[in-house]
C-alpha atoms as a PDB file:
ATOM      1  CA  UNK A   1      14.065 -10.309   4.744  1.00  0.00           C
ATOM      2  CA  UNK A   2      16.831  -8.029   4.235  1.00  0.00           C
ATOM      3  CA  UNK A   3      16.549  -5.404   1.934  1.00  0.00           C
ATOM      4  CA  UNK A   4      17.743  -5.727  -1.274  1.00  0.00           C
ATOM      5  CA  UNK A   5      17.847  -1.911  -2.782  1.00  0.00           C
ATOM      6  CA  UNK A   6      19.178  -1.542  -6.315  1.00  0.00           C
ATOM      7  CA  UNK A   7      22.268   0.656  -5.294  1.00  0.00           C
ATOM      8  CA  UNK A   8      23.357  -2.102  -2.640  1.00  0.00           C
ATOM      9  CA  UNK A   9      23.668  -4.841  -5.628  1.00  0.00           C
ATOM     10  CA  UNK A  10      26.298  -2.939  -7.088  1.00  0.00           C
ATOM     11  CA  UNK A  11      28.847  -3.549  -4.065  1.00  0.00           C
ATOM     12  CA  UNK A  12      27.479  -6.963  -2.815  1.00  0.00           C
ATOM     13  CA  UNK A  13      25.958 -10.321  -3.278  1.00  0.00           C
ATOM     14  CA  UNK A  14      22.525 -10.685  -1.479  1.00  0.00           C
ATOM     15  CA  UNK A  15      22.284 -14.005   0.123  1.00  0.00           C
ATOM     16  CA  UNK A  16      18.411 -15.788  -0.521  1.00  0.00           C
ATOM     17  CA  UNK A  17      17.026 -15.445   2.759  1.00  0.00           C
ATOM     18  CA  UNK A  18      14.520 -18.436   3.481  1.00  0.00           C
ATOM     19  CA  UNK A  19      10.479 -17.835   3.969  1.00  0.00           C
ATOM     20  CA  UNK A  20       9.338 -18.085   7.385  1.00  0.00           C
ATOM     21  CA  UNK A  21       5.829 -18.708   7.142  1.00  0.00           C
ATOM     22  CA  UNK A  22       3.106 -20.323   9.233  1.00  0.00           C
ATOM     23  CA  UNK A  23      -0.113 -18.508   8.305  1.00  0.00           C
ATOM     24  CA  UNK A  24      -1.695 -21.068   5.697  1.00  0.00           C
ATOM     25  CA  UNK A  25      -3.295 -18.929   2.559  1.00  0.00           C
ATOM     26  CA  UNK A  26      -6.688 -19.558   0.961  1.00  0.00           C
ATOM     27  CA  UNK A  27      -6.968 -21.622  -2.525  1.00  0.00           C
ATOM     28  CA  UNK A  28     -10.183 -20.443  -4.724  1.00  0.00           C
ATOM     29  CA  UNK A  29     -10.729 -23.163  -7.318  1.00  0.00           C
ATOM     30  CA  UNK A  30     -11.263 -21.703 -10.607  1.00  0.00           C
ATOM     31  CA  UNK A  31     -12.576 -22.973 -14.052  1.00  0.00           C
ATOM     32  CA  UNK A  32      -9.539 -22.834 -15.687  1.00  0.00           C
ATOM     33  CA  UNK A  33      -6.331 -25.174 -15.408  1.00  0.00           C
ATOM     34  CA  UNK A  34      -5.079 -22.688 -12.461  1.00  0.00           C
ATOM     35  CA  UNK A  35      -5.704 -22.270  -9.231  1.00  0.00           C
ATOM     36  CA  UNK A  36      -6.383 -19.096  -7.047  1.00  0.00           C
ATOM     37  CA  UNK A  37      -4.343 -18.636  -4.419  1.00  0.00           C
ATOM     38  CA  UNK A  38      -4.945 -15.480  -2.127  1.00  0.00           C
ATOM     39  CA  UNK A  39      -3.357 -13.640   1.248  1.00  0.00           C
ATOM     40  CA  UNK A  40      -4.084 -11.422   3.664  1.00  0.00           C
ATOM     41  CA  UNK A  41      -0.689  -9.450   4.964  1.00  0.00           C
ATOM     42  CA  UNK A  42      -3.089  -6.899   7.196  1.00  0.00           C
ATOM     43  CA  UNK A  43      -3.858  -3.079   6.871  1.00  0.00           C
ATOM     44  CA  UNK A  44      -5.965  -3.693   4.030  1.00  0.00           C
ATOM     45  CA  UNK A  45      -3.267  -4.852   1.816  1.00  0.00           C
ATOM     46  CA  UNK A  46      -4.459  -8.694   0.161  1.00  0.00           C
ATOM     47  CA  UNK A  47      -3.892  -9.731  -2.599  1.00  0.00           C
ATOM     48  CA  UNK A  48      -4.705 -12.914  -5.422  1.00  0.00           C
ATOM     49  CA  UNK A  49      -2.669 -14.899  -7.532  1.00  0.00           C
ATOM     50  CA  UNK A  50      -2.578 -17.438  -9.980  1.00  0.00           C
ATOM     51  CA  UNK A  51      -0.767 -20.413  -8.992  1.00  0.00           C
ATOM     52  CA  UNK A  52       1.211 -20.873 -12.576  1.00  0.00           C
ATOM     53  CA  UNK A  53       3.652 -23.460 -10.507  1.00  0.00           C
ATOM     54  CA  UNK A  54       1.990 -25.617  -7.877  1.00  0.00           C
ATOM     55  CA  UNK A  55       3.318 -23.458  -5.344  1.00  0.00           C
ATOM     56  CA  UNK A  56       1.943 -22.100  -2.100  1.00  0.00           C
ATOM     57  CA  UNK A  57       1.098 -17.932  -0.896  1.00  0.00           C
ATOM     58  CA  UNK A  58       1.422 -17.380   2.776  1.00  0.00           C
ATOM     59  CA  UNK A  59       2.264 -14.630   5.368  1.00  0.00           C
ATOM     60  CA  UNK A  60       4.502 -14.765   8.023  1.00  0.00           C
ATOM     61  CA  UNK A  61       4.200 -11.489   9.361  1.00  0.00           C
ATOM     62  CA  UNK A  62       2.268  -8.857   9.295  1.00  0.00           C
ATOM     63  CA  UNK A  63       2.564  -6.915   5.685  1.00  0.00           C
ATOM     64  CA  UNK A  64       4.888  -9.494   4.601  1.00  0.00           C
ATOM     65  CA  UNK A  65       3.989 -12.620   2.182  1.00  0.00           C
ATOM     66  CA  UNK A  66       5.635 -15.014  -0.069  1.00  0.00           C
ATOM     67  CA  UNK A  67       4.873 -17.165  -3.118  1.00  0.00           C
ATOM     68  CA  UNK A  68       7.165 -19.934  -3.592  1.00  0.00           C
ATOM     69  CA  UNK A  69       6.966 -23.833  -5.087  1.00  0.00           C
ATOM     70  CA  UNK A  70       7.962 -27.250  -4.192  1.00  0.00           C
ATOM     71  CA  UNK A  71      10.106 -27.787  -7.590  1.00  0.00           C
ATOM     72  CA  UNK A  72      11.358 -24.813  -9.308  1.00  0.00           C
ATOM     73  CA  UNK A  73       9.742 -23.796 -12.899  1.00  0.00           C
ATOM     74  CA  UNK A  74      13.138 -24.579 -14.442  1.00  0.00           C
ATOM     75  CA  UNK A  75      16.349 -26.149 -13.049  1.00  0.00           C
ATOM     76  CA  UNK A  76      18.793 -23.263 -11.601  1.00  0.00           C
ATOM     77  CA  UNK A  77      22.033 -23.037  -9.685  1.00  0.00           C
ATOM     78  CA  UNK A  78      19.818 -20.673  -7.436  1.00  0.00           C
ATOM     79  CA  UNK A  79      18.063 -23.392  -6.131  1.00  0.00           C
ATOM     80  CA  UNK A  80      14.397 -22.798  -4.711  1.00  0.00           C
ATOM     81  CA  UNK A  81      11.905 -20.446  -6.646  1.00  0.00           C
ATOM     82  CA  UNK A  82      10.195 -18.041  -4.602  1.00  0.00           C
ATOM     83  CA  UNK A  83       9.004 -14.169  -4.486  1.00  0.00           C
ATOM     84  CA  UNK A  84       9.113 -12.442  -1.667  1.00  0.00           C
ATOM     85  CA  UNK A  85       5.913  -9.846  -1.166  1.00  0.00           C
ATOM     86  CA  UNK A  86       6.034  -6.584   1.716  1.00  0.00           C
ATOM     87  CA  UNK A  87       3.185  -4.615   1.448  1.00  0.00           C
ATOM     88  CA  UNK A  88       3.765  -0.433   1.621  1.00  0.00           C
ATOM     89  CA  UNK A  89       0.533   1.544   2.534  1.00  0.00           C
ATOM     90  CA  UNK A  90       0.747   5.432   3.964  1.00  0.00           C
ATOM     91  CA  UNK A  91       3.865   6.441   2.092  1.00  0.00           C
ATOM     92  CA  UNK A  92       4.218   8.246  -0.675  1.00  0.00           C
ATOM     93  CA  UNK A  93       4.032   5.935  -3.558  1.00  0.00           C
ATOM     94  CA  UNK A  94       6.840   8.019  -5.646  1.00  0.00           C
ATOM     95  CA  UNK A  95       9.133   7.198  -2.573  1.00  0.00           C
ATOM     96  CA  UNK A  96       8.566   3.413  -2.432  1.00  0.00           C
ATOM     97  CA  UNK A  97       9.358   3.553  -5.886  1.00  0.00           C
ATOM     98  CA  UNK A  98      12.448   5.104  -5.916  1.00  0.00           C
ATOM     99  CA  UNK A  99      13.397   3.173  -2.843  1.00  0.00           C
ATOM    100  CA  UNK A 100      13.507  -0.307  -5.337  1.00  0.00           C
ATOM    101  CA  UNK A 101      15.038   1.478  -8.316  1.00  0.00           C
ATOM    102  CA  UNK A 102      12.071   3.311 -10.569  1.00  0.00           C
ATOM    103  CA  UNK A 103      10.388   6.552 -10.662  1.00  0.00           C
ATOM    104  CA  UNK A 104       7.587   7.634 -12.550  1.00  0.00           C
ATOM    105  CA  UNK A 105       8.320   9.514 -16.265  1.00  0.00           C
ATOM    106  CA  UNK A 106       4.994  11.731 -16.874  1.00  0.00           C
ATOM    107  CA  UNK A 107       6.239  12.548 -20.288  1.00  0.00           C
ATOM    108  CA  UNK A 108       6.879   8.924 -21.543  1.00  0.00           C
ATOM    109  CA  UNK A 109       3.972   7.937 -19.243  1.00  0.00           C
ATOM    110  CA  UNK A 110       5.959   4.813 -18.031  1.00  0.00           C
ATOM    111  CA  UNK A 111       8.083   3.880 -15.390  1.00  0.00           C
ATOM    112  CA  UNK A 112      11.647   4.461 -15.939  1.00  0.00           C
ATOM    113  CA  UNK A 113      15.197   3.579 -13.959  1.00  0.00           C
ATOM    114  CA  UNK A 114      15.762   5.830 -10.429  1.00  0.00           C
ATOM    115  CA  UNK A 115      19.335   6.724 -10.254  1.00  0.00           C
ATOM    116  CA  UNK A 116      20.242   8.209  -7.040  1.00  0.00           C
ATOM    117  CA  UNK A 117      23.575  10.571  -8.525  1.00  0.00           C
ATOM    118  CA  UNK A 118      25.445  10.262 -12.189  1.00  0.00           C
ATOM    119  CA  UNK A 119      27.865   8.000 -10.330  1.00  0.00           C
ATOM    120  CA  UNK A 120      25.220   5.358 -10.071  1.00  0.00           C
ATOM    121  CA  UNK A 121      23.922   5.783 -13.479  1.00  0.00           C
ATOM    122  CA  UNK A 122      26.945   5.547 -15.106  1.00  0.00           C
ATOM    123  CA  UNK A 123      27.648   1.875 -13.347  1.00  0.00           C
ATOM    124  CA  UNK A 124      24.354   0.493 -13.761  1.00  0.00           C
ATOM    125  CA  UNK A 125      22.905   2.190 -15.960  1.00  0.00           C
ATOM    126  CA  UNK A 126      24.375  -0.398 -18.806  1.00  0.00           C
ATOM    127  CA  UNK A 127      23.548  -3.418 -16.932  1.00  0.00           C
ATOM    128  CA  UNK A 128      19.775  -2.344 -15.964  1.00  0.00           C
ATOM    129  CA  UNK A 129      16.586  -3.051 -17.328  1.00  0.00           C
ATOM    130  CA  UNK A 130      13.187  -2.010 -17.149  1.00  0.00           C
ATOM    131  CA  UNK A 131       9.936  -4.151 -17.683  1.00  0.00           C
ATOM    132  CA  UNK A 132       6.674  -2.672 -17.085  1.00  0.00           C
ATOM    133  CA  UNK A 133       3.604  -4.524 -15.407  1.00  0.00           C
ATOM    134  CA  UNK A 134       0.144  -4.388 -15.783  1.00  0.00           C
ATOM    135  CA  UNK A 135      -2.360  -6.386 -14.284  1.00  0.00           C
ATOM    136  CA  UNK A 136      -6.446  -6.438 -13.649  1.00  0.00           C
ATOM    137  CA  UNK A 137      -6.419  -4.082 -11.448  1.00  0.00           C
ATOM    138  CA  UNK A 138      -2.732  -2.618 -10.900  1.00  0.00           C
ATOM    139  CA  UNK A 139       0.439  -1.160 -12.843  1.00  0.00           C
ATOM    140  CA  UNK A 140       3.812  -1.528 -11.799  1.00  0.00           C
ATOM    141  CA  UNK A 141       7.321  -2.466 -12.954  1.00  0.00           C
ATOM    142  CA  UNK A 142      10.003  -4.534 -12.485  1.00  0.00           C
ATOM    143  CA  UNK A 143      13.805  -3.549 -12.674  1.00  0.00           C
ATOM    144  CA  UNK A 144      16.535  -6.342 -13.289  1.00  0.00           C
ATOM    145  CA  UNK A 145      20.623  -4.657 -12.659  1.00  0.00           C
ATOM    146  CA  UNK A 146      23.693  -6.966 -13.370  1.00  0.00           C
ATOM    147  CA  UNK A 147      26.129  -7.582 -10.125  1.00  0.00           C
ATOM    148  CA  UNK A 148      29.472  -5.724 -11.891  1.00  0.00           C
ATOM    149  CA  UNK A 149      31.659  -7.017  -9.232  1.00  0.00           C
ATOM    150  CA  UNK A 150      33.434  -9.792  -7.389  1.00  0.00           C
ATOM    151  CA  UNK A 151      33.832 -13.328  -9.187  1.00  0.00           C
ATOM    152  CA  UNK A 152      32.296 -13.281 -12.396  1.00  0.00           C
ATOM    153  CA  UNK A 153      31.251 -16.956 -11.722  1.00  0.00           C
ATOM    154  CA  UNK A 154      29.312 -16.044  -9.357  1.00  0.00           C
ATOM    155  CA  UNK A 155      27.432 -12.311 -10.353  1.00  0.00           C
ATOM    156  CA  UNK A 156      24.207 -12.658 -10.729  1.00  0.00           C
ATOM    157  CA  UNK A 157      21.161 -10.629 -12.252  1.00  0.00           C
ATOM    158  CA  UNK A 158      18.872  -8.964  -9.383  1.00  0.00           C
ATOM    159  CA  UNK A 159      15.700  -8.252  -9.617  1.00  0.00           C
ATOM    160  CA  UNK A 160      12.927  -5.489  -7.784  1.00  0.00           C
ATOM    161  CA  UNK A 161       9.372  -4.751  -8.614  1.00  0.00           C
ATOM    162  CA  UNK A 162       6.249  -2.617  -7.464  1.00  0.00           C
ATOM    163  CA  UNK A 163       2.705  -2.904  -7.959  1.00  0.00           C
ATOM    164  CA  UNK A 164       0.256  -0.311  -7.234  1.00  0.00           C
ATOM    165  CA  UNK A 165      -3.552   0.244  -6.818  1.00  0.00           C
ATOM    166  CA  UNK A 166      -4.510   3.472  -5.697  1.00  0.00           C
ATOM    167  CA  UNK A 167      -2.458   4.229  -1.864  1.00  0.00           C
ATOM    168  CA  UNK A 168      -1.295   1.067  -2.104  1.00  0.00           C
ATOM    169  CA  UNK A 169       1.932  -0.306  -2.885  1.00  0.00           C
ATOM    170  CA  UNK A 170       3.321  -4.244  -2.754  1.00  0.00           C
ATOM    171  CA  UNK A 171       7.176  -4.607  -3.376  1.00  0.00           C
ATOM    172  CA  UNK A 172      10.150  -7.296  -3.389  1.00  0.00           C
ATOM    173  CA  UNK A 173      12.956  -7.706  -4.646  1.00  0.00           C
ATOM    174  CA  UNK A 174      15.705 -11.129  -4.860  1.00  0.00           C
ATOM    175  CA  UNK A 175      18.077 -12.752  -7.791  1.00  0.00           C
ATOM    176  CA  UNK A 176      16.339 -14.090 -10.808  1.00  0.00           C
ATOM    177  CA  UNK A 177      19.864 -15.930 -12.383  1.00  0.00           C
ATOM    178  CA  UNK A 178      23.521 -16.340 -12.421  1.00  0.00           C
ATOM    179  CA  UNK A 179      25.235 -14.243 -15.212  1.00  0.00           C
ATOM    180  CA  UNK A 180      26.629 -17.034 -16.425  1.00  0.00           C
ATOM    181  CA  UNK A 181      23.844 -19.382 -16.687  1.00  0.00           C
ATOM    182  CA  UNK A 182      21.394 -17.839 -19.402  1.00  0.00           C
ATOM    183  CA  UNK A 183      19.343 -21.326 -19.225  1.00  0.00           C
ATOM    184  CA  UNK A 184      18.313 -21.148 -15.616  1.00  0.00           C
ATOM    185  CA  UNK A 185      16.586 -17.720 -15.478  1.00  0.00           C
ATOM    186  CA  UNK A 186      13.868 -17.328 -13.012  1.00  0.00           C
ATOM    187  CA  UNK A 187      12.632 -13.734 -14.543  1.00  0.00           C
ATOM    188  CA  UNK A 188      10.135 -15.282 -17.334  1.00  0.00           C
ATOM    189  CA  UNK A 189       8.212 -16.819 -14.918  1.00  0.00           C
ATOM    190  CA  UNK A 190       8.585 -13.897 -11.956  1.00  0.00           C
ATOM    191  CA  UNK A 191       6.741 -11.765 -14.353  1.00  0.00           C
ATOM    192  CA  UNK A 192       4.324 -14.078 -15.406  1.00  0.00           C
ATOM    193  CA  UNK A 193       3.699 -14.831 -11.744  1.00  0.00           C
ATOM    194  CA  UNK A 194       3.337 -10.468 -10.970  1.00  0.00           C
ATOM    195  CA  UNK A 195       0.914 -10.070 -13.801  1.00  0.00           C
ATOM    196  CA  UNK A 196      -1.415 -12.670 -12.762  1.00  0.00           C
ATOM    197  CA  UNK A 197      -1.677 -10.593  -9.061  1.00  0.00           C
ATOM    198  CA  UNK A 198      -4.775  -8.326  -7.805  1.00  0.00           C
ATOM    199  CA  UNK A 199      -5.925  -6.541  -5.076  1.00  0.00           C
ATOM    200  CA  UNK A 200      -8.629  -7.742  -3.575  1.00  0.00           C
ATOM    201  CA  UNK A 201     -10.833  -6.807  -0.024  1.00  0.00           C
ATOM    202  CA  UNK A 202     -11.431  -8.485   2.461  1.00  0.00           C
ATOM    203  CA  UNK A 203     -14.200 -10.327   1.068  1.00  0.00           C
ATOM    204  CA  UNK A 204     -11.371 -11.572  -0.949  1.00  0.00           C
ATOM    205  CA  UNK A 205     -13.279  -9.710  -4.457  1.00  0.00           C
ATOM    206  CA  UNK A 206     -12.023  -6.599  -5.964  1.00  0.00           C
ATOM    207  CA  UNK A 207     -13.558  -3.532  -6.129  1.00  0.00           C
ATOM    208  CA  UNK A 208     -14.974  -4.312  -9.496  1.00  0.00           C
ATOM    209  CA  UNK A 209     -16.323  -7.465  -8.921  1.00  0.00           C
ATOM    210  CA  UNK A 210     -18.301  -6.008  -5.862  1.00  0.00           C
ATOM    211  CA  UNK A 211     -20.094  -3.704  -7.989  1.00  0.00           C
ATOM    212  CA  UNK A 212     -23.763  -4.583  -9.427  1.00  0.00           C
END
């Protein structure tokens, strides 16, 4: 899938690519009303889900994976629901963040916008937002920035995100609405989807649920 960085969805719409998949994911049943979905994407990077939608978690590719459902969580001019996983391992994790839009503020101890120059912050800085994620086992963040060009009928709000566990990184980015259509926002249930996730081995357990 293309790349969606935060800078390019200032000048242009991204169109949804479709998910290529054909390596069928493992569903853990669980006690609770959810399922478990998990994936392997290779290199050590798999993670877990919970599957809030009825939806499926496969890979493709190798360090690429995608969750996605049969009927969207809420009707949307968008169309299909779906979040697109790559997994980043053996880079430096302040870079992968700043390559979807955040960098790390030690003295607010939270993760805060990336603006490459003034210019950029002074066009999306209005029209961005920061969310910050925490899961079991993993922090992160998501940024949403407001298209400020072309037709307003058709801007939309995009959307990237990070989650990290020690060297490891996993990262996406897409469209969670039209401007125009506050009632068929995706980003409610995006998050709710990113805080569910975990690392896991591949035993398919974390680290802490290895130990005695």
């Amino acid at each position: 899938m293309m790349k969606c960085k935060v800078r390019n969805t200032l000048l242009m719409c991204i169109v949804i690519c479709s998910f290529n998949v054909s390596m069928a994911a493992s569903t853990l049943s669980t006690s609770g009303k959810f399922s478990v979905l998990s994936v392997d994407m290779g290199a050590g990077c798999a993670i877990r889900l919970l599957d809030l939608y009825g939806g499926h978690l496969q890979s493709g590719m190798p360090a690429k994976a995608s969750y996605w459902t049969d009927k969207p969580p809420v009707r949307s001019s968008l169309g299909n629901f779906g979040i697109n996983f790559e997994c980043h391992r053996g880079q430096p994790l302040d870079d992968v963040a700043k390559s979807y839009g955040s960098r790390w503020d030690v003295r607010g101890r939270r993760w805060a916008p990336y603006y490459e120059d003034r210019s950029e912050q002074r066009l999306a800085g209005p029209v961005s937002r920061m969310y910050q994620l925490q899961t079991t086992n993993a922090t992160g963040f998501l940024r949403t920035t407001d298209q400020i060009n072309g037709e307003e009928s058709e801007r939309v709000r995009f959307y990237a995100f990070c989650l990290f566990r020690v060297d490891i990184a996993i990262c996406g980015d897409g469209q969670s609405r039209f401007l125009k259509e506050p009632a068929g926002d995706f980003l409610p249930y995006i998050l709710r989807v990113l805080r569910s996730v975990e690392f896991i081995n591949s035993s398919g357990t974390t680290d802490e649920e290895k130990k005695p």
